[in-house]
N, C-alpha and C. Protein backbone atom coordinates (compact mmCIF):
# COMPACT_ATOMS: atom_id res chain seq x y z
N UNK A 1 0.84 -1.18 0.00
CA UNK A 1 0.00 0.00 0.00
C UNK A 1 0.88 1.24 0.00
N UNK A 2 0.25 2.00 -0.57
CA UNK A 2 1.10 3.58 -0.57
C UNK A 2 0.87 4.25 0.41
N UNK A 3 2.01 4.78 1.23
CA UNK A 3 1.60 5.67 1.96
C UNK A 3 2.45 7.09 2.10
N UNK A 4 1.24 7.73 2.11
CA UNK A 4 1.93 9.61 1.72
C UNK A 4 1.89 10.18 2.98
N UNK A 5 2.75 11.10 2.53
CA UNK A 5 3.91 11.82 3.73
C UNK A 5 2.36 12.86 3.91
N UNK A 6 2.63 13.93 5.32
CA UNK A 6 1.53 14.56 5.57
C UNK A 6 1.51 15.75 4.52
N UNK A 7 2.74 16.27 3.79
CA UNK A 7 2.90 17.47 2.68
C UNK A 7 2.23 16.89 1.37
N UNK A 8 2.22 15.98 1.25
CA UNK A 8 1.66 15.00 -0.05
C UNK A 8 0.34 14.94 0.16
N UNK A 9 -0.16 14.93 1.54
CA UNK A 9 -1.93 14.86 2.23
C UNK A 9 -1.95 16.01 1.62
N UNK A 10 -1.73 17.34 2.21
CA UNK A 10 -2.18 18.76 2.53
C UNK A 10 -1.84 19.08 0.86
N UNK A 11 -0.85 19.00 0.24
CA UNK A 11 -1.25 19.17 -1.30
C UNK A 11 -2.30 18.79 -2.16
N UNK A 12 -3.13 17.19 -2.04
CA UNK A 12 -4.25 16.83 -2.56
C UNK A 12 -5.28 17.63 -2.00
N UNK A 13 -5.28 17.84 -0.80
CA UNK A 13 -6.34 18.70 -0.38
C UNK A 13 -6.49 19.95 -0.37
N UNK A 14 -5.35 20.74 -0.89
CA UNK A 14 -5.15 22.07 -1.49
C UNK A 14 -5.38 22.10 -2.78
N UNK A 15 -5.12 21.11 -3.67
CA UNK A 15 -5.74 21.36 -5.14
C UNK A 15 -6.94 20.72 -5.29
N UNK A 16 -7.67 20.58 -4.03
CA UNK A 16 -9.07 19.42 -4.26
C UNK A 16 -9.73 20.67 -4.19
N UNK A 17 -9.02 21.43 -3.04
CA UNK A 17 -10.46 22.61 -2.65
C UNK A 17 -10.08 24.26 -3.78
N UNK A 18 -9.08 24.00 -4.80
CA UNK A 18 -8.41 24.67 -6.03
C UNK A 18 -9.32 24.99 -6.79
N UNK A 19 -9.88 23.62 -7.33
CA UNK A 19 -10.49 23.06 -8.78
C UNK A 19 -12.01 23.86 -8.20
N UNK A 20 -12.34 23.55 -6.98
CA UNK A 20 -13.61 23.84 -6.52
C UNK A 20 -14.05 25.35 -6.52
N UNK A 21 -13.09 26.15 -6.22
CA UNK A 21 -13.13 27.39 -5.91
C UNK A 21 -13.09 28.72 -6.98
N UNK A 22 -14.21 29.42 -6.66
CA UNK A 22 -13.68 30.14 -7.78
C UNK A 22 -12.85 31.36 -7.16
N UNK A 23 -12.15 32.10 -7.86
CA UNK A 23 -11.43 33.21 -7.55
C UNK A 23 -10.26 32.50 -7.09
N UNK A 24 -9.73 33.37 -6.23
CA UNK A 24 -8.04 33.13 -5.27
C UNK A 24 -8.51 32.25 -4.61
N UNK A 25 -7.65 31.66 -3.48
CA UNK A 25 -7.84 31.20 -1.91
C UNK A 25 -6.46 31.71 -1.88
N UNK A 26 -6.76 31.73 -0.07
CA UNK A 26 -6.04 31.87 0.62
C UNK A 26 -4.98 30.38 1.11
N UNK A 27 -3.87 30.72 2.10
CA UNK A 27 -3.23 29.52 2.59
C UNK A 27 -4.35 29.25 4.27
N UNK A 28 -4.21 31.02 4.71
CA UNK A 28 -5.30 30.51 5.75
C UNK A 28 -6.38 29.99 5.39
N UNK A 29 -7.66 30.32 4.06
CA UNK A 29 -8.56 29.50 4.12
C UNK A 29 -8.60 28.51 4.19
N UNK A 30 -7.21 27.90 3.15
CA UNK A 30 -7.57 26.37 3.17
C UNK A 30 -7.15 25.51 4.77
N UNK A 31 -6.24 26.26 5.62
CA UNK A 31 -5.74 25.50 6.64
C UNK A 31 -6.66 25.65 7.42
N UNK A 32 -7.72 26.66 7.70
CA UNK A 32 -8.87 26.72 8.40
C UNK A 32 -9.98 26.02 8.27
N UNK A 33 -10.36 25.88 6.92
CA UNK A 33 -11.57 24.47 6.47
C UNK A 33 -10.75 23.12 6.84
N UNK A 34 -10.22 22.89 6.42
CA UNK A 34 -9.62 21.65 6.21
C UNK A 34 -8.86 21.30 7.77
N UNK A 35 -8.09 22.41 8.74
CA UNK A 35 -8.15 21.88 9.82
C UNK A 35 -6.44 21.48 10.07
N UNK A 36 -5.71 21.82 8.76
CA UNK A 36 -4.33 21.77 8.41
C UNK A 36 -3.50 23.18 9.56
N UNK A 37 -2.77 22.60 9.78
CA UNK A 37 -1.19 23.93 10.27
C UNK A 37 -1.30 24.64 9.24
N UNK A 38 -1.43 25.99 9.78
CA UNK A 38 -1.21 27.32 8.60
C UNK A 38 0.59 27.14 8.17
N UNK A 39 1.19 26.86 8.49
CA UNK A 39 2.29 27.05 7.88
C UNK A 39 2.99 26.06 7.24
N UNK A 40 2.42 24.84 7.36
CA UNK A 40 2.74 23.37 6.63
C UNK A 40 1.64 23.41 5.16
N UNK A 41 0.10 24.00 5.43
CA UNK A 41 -0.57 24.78 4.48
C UNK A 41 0.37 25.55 3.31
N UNK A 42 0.66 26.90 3.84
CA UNK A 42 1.58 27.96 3.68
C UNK A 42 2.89 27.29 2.60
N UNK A 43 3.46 26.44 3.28
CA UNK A 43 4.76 26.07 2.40
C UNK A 43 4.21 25.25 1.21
N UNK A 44 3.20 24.05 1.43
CA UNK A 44 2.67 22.91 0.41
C UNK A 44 1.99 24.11 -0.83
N UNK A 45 1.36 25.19 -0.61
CA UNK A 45 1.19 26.04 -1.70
C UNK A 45 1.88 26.88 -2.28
N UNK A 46 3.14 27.38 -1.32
CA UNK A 46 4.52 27.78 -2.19
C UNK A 46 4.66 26.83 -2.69
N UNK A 47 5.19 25.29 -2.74
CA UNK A 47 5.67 24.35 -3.76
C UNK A 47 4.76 24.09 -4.78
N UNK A 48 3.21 24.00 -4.64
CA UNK A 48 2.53 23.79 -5.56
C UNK A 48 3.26 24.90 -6.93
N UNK A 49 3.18 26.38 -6.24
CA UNK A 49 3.19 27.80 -7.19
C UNK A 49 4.41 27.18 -7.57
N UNK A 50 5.58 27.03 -6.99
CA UNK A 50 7.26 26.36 -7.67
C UNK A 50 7.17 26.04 -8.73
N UNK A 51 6.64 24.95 -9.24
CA UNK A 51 6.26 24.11 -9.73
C UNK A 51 5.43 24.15 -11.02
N UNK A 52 4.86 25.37 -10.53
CA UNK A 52 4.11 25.51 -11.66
C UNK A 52 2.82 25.47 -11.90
N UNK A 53 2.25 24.46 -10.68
CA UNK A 53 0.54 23.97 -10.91
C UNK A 53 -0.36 24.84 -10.62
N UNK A 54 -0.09 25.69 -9.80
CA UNK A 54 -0.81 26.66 -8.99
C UNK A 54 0.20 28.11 -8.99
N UNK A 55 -1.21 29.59 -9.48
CA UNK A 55 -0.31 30.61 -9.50
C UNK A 55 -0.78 31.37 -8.63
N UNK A 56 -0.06 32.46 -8.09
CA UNK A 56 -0.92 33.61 -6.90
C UNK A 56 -0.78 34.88 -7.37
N UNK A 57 -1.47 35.69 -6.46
CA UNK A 57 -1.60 37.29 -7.04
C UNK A 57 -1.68 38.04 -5.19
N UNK A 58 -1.31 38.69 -5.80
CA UNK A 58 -0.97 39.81 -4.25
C UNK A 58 -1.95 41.00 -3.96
N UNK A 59 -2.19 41.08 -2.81
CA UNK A 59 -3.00 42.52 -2.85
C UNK A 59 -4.17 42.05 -1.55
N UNK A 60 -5.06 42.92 -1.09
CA UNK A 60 -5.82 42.07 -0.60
C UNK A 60 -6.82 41.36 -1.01
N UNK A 61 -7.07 41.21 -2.50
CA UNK A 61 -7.81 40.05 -2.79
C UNK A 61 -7.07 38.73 -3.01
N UNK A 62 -5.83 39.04 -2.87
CA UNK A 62 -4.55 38.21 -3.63
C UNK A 62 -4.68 36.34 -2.93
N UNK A 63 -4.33 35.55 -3.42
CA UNK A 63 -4.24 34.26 -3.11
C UNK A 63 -3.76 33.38 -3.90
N UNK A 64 -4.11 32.12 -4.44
CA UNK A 64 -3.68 31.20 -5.56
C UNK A 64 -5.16 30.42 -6.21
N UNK A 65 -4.62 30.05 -7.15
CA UNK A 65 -6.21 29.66 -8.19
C UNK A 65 -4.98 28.94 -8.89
N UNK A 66 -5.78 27.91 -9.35
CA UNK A 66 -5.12 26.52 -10.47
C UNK A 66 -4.92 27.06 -11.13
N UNK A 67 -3.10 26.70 -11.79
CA UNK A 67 -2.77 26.93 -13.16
C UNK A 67 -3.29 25.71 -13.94
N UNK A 68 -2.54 24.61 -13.44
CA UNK A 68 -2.30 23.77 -14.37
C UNK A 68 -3.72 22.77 -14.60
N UNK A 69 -3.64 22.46 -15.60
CA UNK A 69 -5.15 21.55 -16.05
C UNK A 69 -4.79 20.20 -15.30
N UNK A 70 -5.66 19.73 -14.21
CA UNK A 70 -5.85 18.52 -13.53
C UNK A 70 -5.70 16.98 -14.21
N UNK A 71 -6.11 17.04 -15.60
CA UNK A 71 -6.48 16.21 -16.51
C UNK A 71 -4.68 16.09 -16.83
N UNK A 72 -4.08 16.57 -17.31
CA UNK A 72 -2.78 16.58 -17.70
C UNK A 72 -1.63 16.47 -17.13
N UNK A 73 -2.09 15.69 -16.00
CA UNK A 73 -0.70 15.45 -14.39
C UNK A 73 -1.38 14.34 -13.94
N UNK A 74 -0.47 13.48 -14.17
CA UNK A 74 -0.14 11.78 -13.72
C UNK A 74 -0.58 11.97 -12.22
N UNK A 75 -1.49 10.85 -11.48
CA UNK A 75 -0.50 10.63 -10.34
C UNK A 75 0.23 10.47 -9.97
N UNK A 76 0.84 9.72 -10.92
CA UNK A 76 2.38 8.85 -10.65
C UNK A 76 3.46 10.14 -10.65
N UNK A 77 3.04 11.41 -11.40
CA UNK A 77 4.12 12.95 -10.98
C UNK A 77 4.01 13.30 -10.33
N UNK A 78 2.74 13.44 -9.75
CA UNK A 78 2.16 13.99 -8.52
C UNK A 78 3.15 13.45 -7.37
N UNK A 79 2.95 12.33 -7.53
CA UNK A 79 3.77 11.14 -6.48
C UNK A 79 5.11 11.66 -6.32
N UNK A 80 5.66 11.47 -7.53
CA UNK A 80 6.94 11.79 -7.54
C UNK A 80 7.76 13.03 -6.73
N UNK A 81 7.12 13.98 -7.71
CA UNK A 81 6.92 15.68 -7.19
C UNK A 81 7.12 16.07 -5.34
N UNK A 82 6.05 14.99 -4.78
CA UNK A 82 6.29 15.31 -3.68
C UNK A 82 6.92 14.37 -2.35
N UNK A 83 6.98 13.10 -3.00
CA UNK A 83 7.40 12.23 -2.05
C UNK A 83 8.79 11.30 -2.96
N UNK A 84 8.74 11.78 -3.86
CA UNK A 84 10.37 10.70 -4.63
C UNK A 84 9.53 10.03 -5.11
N UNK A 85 10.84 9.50 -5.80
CA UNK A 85 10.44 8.04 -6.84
C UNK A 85 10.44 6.80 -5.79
N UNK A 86 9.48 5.75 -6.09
CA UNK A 86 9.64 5.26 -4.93
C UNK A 86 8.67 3.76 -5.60
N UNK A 87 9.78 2.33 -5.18
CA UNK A 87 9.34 1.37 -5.74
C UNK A 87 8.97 0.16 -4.62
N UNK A 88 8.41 -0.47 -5.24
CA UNK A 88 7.62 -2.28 -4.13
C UNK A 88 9.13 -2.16 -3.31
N UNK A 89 9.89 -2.51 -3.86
CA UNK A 89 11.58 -3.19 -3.43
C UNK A 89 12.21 -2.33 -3.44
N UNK A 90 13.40 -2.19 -2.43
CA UNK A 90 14.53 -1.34 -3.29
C UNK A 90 15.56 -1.95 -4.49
N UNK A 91 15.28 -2.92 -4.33
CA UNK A 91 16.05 -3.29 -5.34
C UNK A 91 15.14 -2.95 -7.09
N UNK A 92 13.96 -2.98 -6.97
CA UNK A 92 13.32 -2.55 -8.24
C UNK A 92 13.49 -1.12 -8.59
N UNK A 93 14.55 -0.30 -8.00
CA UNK A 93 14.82 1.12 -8.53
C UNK A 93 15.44 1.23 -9.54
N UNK A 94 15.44 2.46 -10.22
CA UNK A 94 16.38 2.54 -11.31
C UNK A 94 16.81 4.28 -10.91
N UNK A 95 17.90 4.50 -11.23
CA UNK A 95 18.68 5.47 -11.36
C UNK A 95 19.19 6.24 -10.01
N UNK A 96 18.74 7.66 -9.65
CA UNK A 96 19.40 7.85 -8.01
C UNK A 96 18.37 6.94 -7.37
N UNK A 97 18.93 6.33 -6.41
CA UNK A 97 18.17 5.63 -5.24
C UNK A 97 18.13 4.09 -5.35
N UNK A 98 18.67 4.25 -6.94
CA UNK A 98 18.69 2.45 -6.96
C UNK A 98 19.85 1.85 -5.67
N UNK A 99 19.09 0.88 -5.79
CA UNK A 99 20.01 -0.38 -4.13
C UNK A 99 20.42 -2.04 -4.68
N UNK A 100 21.50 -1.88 -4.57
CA UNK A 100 21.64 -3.81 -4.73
C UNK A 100 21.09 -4.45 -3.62
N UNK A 101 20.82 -5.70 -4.12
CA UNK A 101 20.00 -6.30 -2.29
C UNK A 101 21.51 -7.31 -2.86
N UNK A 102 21.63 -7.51 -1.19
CA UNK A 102 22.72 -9.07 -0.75
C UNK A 102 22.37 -10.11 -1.18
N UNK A 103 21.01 -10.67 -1.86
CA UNK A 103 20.19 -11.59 -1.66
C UNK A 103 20.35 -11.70 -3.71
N UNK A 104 20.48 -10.82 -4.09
CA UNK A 104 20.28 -10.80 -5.66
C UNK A 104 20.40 -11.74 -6.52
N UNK A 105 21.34 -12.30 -6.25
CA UNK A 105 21.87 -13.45 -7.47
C UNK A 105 21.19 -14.74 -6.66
N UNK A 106 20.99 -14.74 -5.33
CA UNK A 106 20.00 -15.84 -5.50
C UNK A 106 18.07 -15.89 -4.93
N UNK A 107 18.04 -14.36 -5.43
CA UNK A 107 16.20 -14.11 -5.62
C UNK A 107 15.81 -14.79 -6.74
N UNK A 108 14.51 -15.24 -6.40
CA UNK A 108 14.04 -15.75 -7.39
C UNK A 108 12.82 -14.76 -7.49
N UNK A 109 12.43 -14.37 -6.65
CA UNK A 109 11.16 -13.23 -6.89
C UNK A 109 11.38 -11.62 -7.33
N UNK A 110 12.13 -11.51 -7.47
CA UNK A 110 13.04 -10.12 -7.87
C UNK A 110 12.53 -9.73 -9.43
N UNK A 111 12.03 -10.97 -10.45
CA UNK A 111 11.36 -10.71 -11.88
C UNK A 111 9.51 -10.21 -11.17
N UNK A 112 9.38 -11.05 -10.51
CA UNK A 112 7.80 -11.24 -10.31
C UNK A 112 7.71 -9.60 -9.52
N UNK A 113 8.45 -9.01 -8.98
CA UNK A 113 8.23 -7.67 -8.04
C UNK A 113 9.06 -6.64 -9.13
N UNK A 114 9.92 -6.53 -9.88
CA UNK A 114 10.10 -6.18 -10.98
C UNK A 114 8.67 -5.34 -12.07
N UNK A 115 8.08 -7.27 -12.37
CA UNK A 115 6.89 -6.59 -12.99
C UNK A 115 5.59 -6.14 -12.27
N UNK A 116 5.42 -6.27 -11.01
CA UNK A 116 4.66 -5.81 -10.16
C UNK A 116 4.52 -4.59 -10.02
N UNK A 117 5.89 -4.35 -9.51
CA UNK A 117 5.91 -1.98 -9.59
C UNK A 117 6.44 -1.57 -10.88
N UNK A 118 6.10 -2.43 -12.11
CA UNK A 118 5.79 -1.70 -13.44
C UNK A 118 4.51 -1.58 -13.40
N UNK A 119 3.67 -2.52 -13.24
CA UNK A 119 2.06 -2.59 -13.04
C UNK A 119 1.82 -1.49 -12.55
N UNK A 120 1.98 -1.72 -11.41
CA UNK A 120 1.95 0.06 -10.25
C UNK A 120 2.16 1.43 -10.82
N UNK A 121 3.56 1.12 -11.34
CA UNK A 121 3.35 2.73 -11.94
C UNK A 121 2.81 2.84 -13.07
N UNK A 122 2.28 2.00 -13.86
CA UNK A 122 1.96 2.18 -15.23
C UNK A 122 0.22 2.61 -14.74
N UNK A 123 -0.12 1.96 -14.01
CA UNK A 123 -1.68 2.47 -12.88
C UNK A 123 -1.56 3.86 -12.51
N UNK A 124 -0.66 3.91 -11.71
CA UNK A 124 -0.53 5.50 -11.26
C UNK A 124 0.01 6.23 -12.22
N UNK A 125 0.53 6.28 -13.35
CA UNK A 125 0.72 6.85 -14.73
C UNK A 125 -0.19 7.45 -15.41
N UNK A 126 -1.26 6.32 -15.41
CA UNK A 126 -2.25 6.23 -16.49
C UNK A 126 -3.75 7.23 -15.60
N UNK A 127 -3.52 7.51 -14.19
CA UNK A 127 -4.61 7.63 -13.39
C UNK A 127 -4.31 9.79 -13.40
N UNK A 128 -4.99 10.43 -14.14
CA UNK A 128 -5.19 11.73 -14.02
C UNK A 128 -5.78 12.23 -12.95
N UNK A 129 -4.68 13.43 -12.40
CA UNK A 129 -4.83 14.11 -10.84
C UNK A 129 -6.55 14.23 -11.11
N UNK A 130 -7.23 14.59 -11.79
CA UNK A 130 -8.70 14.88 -12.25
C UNK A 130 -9.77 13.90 -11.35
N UNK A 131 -9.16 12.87 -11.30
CA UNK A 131 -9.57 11.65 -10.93
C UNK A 131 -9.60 11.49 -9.38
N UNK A 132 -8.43 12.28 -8.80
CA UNK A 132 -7.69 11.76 -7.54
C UNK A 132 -8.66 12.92 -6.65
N UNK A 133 -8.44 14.54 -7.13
CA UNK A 133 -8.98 15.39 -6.64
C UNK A 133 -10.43 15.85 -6.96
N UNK A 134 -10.93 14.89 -7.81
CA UNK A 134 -12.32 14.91 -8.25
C UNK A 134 -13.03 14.52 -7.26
N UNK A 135 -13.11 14.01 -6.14
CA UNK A 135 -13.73 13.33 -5.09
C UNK A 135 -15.57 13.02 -5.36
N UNK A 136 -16.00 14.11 -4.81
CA UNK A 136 -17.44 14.37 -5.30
C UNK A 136 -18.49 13.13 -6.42
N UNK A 137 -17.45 13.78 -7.42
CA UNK A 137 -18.14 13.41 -9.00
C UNK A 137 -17.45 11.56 -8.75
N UNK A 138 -15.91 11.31 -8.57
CA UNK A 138 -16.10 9.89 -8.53
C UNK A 138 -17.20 9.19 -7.32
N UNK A 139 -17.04 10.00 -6.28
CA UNK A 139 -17.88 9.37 -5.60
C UNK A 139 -19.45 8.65 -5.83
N UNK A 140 -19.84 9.89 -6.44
CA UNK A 140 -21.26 9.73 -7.52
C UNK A 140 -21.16 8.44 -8.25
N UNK A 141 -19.95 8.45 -8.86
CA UNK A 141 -20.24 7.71 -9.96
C UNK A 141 -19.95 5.88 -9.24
N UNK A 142 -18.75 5.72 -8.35
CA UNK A 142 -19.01 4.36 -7.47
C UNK A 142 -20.35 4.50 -6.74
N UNK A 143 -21.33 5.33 -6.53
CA UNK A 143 -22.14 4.65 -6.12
C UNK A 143 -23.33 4.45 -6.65
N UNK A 144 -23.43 4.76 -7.77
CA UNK A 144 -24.14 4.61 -9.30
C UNK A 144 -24.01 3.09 -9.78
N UNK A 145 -22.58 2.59 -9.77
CA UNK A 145 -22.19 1.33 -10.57
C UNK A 145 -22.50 0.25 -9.04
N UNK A 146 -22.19 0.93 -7.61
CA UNK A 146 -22.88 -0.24 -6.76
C UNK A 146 -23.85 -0.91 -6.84
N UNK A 147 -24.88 0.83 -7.00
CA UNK A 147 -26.45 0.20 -7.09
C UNK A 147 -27.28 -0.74 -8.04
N UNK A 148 -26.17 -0.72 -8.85
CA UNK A 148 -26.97 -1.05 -10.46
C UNK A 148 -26.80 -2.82 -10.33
């Protein structure tokens, strides 16, 4: 199972309540609905703006509003972006972070977990942030295909 760091939380839930909003937000609004540290808030939407996904404007109406189109960012970047590249094994890495295991030359499961976190990321590849921060509308729609 995947599990995300609390800056990786407070980012999905900063571009969940993004897409929703019209105009700016604030870093306090969102840490005040949502119940987040204003300043762990505060930094996760400087990196969003870094980055590129999200832009701000100054003044007192000033805040941040989505740049980037939801539809057009992987989870699997998303992932990346904020928590590393990151595989089943360490030994299934490739490039910085790759690890030899002691065990290598005589694993035999090392092909089978290999193609396992290709599976994985080719899932989280293929899965648009649209999807992830859409909450609402998927929700609708799993409980549409329950009932039926």
């Amino acid at each position: 199972m995947i599990k995300l760091n609390k800056t990786t939380e407070y980012a999905l839930i900063a571009l969940n309540h993004l897409t929703r909003s019209q105009g700016t937000v604030s870093a306090r609004e969102v840490s005040e609905k949502y119940l987040l540290p204003y300043d762990i808030t505060a930094k996760t939407l400087q990196r969003l703006k870094e980055i590129g996904w999200i832009e701000s404007t100054s003044g007192s109406k000033g805040g941040y509003r989505l740049k980037m189109n939801p539809a057009t960012v992987s989870f699997a970047k998303f992932l990346e972006t904020f928590e590393g590249y990151h595989a089943i094994v360490a030994c299934c890495m490739t490039g910085t972070g790759a690890q030899t295991c002691e065990i290598q030359s005589a694993c035999e499961v090392r092909p089978f977990l290999s193609n396992l976190n290709a599976k994985v990321f080719h899932f989280l590849n293929s899965l648009p942030m649209n999807e992830i921060i859409d909450a609402p509308s998927m929700l609708t729609q799993v409980k549409s295909e329950v009932s039926v």
